[in-house]
N, C-alpha and C. Protein backbone atom coordinates (compact mmCIF):
# COMPACT_ATOMS: atom_id res chain seq x y z
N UNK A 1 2.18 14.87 -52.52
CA UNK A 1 1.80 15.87 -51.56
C UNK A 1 0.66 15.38 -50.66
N UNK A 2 -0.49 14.85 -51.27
CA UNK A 2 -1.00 14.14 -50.70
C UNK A 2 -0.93 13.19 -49.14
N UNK A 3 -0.02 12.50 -49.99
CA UNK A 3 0.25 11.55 -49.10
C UNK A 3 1.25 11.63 -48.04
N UNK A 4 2.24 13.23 -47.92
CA UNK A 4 2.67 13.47 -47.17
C UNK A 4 1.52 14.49 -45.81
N UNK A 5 0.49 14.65 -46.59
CA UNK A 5 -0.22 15.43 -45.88
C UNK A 5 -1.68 14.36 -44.94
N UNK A 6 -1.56 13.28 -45.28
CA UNK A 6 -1.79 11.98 -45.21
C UNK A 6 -1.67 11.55 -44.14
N UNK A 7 0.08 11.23 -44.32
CA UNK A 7 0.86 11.02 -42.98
C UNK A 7 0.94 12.00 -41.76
N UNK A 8 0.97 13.30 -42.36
CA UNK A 8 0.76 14.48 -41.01
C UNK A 8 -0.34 13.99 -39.95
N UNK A 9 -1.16 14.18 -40.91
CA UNK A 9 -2.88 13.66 -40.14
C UNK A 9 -2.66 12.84 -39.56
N UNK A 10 -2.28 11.66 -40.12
CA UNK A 10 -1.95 10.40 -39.52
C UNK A 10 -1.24 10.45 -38.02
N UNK A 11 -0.13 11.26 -38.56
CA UNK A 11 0.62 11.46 -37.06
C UNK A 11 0.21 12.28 -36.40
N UNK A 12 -0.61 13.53 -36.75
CA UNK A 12 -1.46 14.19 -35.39
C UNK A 12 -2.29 13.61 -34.83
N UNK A 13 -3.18 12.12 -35.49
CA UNK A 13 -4.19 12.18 -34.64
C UNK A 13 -3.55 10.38 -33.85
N UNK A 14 -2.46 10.11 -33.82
CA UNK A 14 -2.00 9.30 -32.98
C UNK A 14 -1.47 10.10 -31.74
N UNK A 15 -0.84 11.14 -32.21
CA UNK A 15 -0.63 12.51 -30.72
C UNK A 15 -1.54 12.40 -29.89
N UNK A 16 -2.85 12.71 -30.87
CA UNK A 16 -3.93 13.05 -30.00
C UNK A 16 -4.32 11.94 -29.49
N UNK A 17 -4.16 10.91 -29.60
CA UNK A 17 -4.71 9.81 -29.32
C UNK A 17 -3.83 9.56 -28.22
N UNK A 18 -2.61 9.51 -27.86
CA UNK A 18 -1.37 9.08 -27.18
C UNK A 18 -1.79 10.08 -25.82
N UNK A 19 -1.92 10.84 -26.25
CA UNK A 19 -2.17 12.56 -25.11
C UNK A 19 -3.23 12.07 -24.59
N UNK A 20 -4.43 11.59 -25.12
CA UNK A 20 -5.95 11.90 -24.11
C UNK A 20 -5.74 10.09 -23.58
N UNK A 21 -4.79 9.34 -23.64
CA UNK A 21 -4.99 8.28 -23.22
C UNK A 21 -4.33 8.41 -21.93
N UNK A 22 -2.88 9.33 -22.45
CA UNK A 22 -2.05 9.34 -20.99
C UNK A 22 -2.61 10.16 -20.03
N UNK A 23 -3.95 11.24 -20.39
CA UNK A 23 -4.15 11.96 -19.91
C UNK A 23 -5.63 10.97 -18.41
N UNK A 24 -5.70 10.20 -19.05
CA UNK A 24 -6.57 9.19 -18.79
C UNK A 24 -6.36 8.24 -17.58
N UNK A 25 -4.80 8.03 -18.30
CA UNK A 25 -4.46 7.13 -17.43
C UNK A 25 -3.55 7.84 -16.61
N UNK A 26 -3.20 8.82 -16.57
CA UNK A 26 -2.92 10.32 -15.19
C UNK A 26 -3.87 9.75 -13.87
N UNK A 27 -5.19 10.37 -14.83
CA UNK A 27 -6.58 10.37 -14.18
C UNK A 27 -6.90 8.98 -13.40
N UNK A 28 -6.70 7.98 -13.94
CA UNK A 28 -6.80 6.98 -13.31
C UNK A 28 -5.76 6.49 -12.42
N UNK A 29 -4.65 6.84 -12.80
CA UNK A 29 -3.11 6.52 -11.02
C UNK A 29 -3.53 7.61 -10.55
N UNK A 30 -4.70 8.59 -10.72
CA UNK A 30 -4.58 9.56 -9.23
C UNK A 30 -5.84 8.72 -8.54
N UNK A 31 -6.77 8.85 -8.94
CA UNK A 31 -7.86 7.93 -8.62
C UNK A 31 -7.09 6.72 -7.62
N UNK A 32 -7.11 5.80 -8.27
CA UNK A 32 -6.17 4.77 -7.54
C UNK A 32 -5.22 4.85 -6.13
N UNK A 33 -4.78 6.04 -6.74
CA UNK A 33 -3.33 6.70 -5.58
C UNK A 33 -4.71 7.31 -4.10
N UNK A 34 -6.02 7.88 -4.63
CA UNK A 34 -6.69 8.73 -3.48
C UNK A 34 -6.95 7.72 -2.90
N UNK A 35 -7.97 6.50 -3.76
CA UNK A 35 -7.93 5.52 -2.94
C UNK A 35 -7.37 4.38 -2.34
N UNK A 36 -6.27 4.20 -2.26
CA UNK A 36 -5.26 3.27 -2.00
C UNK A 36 -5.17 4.44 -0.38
N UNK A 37 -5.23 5.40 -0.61
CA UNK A 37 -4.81 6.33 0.68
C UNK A 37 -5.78 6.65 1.75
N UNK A 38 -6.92 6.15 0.89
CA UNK A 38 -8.03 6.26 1.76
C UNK A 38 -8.28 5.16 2.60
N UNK A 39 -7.57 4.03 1.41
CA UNK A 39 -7.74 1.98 2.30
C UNK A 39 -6.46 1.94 3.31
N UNK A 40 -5.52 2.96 3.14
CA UNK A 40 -4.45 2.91 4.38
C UNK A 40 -5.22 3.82 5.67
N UNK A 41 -6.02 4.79 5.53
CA UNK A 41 -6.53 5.40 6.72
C UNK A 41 -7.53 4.51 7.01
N UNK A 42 -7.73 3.81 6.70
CA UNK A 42 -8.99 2.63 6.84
C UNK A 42 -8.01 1.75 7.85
N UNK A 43 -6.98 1.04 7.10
CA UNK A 43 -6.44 0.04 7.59
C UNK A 43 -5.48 0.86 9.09
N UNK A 44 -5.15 1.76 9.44
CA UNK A 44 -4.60 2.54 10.60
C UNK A 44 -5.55 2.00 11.67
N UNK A 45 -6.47 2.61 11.11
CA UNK A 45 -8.15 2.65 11.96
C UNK A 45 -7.89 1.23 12.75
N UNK A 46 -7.96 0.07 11.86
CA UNK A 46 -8.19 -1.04 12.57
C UNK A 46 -7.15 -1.50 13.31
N UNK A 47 -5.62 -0.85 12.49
CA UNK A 47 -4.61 -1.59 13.11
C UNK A 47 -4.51 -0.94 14.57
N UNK A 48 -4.82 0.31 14.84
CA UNK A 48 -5.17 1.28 16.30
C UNK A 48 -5.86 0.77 17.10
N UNK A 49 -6.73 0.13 16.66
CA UNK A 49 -8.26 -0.40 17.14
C UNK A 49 -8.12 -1.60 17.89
N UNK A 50 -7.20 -2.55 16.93
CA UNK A 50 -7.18 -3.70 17.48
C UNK A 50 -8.07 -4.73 16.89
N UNK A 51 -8.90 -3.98 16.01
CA UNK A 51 -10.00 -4.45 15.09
C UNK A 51 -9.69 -5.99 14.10
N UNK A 52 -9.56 -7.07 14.96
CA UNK A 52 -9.40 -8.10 14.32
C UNK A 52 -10.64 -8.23 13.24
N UNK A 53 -11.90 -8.41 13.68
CA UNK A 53 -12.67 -8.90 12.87
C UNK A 53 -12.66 -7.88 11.07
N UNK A 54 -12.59 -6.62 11.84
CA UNK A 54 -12.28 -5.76 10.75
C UNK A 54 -11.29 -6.01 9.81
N UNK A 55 -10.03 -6.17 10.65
CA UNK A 55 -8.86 -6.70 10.04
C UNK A 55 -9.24 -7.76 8.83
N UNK A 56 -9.41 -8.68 9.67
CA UNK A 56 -9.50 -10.10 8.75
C UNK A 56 -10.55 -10.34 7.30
N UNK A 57 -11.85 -8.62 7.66
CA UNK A 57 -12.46 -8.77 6.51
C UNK A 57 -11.46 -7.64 5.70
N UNK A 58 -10.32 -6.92 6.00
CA UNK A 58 -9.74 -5.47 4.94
C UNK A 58 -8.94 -6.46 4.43
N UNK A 59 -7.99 -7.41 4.64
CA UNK A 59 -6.77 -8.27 4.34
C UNK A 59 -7.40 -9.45 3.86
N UNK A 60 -6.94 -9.82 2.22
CA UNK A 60 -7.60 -11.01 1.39
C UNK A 60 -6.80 -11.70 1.93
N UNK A 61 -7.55 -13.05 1.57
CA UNK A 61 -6.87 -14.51 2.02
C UNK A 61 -5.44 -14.66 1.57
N UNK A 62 -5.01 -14.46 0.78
CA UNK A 62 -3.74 -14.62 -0.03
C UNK A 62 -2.93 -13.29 0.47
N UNK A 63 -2.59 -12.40 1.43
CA UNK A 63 -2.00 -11.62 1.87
C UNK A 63 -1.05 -12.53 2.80
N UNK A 64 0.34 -11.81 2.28
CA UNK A 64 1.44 -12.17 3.23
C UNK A 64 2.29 -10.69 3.53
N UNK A 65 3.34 -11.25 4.31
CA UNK A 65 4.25 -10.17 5.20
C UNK A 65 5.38 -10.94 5.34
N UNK A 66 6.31 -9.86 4.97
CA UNK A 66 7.78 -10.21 5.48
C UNK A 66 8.13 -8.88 6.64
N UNK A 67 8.12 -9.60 7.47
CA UNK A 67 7.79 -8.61 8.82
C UNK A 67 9.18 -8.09 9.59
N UNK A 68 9.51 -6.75 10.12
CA UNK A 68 10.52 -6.95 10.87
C UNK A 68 11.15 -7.59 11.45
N UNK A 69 11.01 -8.60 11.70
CA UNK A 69 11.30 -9.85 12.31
C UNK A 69 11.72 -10.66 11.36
N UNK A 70 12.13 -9.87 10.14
CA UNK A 70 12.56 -11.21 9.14
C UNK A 70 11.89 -12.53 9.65
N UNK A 71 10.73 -12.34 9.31
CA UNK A 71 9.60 -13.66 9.49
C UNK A 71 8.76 -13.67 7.93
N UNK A 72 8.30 -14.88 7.46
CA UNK A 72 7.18 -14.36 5.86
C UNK A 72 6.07 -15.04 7.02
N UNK A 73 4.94 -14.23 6.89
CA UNK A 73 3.86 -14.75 7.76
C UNK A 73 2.63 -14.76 6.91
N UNK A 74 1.66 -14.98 7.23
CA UNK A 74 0.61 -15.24 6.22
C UNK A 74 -0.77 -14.38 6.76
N UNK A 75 -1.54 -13.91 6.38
CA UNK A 75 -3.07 -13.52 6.79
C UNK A 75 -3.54 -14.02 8.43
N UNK A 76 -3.33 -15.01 8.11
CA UNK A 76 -3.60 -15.74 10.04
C UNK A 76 -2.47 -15.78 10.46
N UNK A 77 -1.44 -15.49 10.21
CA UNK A 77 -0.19 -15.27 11.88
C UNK A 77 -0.95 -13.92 11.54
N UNK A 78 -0.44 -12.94 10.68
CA UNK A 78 -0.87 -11.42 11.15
C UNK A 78 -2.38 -11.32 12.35
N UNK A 79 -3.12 -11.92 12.14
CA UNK A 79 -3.90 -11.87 12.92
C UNK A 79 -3.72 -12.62 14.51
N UNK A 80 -3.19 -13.61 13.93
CA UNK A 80 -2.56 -14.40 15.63
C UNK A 80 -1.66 -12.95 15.97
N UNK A 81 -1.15 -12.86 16.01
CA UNK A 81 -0.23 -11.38 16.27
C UNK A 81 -0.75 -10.04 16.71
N UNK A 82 -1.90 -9.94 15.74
CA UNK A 82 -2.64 -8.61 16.74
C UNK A 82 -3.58 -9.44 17.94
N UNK A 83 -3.76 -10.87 18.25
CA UNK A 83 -4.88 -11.65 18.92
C UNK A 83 -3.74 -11.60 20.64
N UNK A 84 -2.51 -12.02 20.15
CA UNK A 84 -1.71 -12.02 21.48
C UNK A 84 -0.56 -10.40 21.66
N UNK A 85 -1.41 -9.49 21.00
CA UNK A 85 -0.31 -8.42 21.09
C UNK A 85 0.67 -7.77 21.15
N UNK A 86 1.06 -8.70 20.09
CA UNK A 86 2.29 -8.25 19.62
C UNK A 86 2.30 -7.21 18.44
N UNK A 87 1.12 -7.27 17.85
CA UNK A 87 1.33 -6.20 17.07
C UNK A 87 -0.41 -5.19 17.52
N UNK A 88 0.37 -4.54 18.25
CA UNK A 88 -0.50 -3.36 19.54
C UNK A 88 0.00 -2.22 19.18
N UNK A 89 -0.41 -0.99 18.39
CA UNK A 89 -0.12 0.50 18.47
C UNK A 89 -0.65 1.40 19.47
N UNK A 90 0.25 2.22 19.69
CA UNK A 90 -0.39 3.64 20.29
C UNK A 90 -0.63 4.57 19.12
N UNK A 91 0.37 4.76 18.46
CA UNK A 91 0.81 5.50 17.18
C UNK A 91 1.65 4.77 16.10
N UNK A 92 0.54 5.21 14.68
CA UNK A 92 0.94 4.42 13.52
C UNK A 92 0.67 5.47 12.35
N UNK A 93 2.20 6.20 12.11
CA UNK A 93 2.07 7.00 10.90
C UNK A 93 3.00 6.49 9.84
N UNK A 94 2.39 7.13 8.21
CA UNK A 94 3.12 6.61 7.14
C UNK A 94 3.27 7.89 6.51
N UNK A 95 4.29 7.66 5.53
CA UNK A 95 4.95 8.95 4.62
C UNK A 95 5.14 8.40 3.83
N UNK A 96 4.30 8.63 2.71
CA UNK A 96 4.68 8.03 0.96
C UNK A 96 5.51 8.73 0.52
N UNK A 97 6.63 7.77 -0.46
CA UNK A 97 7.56 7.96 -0.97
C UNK A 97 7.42 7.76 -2.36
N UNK A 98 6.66 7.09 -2.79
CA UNK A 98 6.80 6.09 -3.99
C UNK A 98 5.63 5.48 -4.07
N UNK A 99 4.62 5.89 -5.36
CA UNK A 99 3.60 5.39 -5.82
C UNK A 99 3.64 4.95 -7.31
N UNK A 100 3.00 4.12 -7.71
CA UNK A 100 3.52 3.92 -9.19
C UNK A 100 2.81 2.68 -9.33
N UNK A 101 1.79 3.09 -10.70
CA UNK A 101 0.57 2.10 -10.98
C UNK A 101 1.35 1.46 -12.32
N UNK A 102 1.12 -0.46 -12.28
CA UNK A 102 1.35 -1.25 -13.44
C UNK A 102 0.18 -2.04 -13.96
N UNK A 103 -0.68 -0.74 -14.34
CA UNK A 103 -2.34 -1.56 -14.64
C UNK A 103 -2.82 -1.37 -13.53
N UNK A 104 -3.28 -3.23 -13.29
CA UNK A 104 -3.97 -3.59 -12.33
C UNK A 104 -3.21 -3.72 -10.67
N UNK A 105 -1.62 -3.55 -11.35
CA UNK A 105 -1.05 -3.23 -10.01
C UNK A 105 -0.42 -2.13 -9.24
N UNK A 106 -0.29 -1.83 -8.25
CA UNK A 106 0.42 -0.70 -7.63
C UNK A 106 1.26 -0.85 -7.00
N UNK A 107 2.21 -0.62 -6.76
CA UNK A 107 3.52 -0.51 -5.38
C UNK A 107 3.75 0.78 -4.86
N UNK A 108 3.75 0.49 -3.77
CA UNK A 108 4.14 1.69 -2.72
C UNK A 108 5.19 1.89 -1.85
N UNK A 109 5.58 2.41 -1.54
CA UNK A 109 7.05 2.66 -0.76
C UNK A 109 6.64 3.66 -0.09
N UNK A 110 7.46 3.61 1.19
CA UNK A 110 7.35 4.71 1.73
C UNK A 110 8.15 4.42 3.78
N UNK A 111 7.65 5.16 4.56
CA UNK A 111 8.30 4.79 5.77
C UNK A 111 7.30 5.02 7.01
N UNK A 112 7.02 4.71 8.17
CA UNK A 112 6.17 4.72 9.34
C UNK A 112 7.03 4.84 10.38
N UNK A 113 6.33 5.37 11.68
CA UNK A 113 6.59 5.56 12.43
C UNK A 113 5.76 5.09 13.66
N UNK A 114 5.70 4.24 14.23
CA UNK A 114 5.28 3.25 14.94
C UNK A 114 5.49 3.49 16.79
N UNK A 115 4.74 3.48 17.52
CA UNK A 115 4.85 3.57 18.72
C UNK A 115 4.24 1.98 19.32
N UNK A 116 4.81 1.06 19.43
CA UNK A 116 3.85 -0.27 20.27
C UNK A 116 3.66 0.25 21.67
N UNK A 117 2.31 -0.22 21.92
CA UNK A 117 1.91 0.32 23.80
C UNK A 117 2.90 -0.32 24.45
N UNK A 118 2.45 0.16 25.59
CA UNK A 118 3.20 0.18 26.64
C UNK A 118 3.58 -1.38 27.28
N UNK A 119 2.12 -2.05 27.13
CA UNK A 119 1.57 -3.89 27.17
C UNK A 119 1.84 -4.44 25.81
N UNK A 120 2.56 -4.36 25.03
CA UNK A 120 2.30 -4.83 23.68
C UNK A 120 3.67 -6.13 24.10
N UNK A 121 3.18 -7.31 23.63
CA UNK A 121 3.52 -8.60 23.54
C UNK A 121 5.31 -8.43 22.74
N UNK A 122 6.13 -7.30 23.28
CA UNK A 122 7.41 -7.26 22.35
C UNK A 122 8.69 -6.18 23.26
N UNK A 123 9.88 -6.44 22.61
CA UNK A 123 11.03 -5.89 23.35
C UNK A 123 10.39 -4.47 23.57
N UNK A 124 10.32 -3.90 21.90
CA UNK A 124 10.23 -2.63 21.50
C UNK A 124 8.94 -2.00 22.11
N UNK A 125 8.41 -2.08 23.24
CA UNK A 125 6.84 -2.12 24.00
C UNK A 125 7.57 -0.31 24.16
N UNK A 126 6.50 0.28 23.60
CA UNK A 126 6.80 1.77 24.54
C UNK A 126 7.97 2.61 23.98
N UNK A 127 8.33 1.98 22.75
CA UNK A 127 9.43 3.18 22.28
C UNK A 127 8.86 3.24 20.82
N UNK A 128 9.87 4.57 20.58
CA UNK A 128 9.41 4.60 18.99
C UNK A 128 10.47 3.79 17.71
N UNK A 129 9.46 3.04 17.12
CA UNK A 129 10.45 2.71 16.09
C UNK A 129 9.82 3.07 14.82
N UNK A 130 11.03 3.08 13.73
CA UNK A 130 10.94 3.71 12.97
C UNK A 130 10.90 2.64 11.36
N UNK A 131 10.29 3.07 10.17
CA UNK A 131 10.36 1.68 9.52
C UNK A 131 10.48 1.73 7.88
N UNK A 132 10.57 1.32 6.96
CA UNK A 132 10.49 1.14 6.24
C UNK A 132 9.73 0.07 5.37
N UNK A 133 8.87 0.81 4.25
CA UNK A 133 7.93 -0.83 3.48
C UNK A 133 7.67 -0.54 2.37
N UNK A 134 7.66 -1.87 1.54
CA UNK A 134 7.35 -1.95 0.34
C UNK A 134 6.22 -2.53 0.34
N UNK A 135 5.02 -2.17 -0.30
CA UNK A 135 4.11 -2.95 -0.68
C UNK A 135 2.89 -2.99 -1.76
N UNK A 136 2.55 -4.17 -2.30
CA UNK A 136 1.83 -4.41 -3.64
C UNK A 136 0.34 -4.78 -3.45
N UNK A 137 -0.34 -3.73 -4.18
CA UNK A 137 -1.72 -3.78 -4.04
C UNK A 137 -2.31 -3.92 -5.28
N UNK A 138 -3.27 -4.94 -5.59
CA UNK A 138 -4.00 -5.29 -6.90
C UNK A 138 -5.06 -5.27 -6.89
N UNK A 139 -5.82 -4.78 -8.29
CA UNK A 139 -7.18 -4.60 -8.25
C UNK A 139 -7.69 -5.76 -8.63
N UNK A 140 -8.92 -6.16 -7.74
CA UNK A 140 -9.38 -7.23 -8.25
C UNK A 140 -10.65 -7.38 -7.37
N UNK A 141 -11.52 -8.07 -7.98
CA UNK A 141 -12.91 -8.13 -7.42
C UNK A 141 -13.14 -6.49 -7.56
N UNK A 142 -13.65 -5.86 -8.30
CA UNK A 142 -13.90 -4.71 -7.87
C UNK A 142 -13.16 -3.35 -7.17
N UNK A 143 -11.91 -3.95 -6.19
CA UNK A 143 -11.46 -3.29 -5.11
C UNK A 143 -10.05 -3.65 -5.43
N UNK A 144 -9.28 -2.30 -4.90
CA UNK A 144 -8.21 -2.67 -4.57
C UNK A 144 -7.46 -3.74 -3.15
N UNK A 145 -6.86 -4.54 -3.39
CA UNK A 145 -6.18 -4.96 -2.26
C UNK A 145 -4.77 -5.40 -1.73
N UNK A 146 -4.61 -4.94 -0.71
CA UNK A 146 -3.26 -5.40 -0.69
C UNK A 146 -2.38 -6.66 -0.40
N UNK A 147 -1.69 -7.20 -1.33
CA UNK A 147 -1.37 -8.44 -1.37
C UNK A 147 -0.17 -8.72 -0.77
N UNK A 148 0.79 -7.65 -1.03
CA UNK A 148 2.18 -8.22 -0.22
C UNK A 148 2.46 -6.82 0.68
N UNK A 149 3.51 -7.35 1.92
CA UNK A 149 3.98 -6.35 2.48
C UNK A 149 5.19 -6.65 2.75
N UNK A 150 6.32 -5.58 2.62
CA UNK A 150 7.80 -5.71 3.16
C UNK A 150 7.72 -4.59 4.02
N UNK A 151 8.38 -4.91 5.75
CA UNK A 151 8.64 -4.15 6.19
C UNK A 151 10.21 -4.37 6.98
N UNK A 152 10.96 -3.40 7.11
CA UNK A 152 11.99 -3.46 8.05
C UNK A 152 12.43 -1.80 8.55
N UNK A 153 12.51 -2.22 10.24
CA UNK A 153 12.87 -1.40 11.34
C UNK A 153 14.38 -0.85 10.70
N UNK A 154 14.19 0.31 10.87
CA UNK A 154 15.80 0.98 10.58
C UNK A 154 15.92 2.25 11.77
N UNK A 155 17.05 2.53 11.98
CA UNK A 155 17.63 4.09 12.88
C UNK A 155 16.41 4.83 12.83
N UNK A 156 16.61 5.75 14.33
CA UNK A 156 16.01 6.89 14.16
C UNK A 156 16.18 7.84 12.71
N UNK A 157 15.54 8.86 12.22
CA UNK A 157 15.67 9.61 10.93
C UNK A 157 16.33 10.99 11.33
């Protein structure tokens, strides 16, 4: 009897243990999720702006892009790119779809809606396109950052 009453304990307080961890780690993918959302209204800011220098300090060295352009580009084309304007916004909105923390990493999904100016270094100068992206952000140094990006242009919605 004992020892079935033993094992009860046993197994309630792994419950409890299982519960205040997931409850924890809830707490921590929302955390993560506010700020990951707060480093995309950050990163709008600059990409609006034009904010190279900004740019080049929000985006770690080891950041790449697989860009509409079915291109893989690296930290410095992205920046050669906002330098000769090709990548110029008027309007740059996102709609999360898909958040989902693995530890130290996150992926995001979701879709934008993109206006390039009117002067912007590209066909699509002055219309709206529409987009789709995947991308992986890891914590490290302190901070989250984002390391990879997939994007591709699809139909109006």
């Amino acid at each position: 009897m004992k020892r079935v009453a033993a094992s009860g304990l046993l197994a309630s307080l792994v419950a409890s243990l299982l519960a205040a961890q997931t409850g924890r780690a809830t707490d921590d993918t929302r955390r993560a999720e506010q700020e990951i959302k707060r480093l995309y209204d950050q990163e709008t800011d600059l990409i609006l702006r034009s904010d190279i220098a900004g740019m080049a300090h929000f985006y770690p060295d080891d950041f790449v892009v697989t860009n509409p352009f079915n291109q893989f580009i690296n930290k410095a084309k992205v920046l050669e790119r906002v330098r000769t304007n090709i990548i110029r916004y008027k309007t740059y909105t996102r709609q999360f779809d898909y958040f989902r923390r693995y530890g130290d990493t996150v992926v995001v999904v979701g879709s934008e809606l993109v206006i390039p100016t009117a002067d912007a270094n590209r066909t699509d100068a002055g219309k709206t396109v529409h987009r789709r992206f995947t991308e992986v952000w890891v914590w490290r140094n302190g901070q989250w950052q984002k390391v990879v990006r997939h994007a591709n242009n699809i139909g109006p919605q």
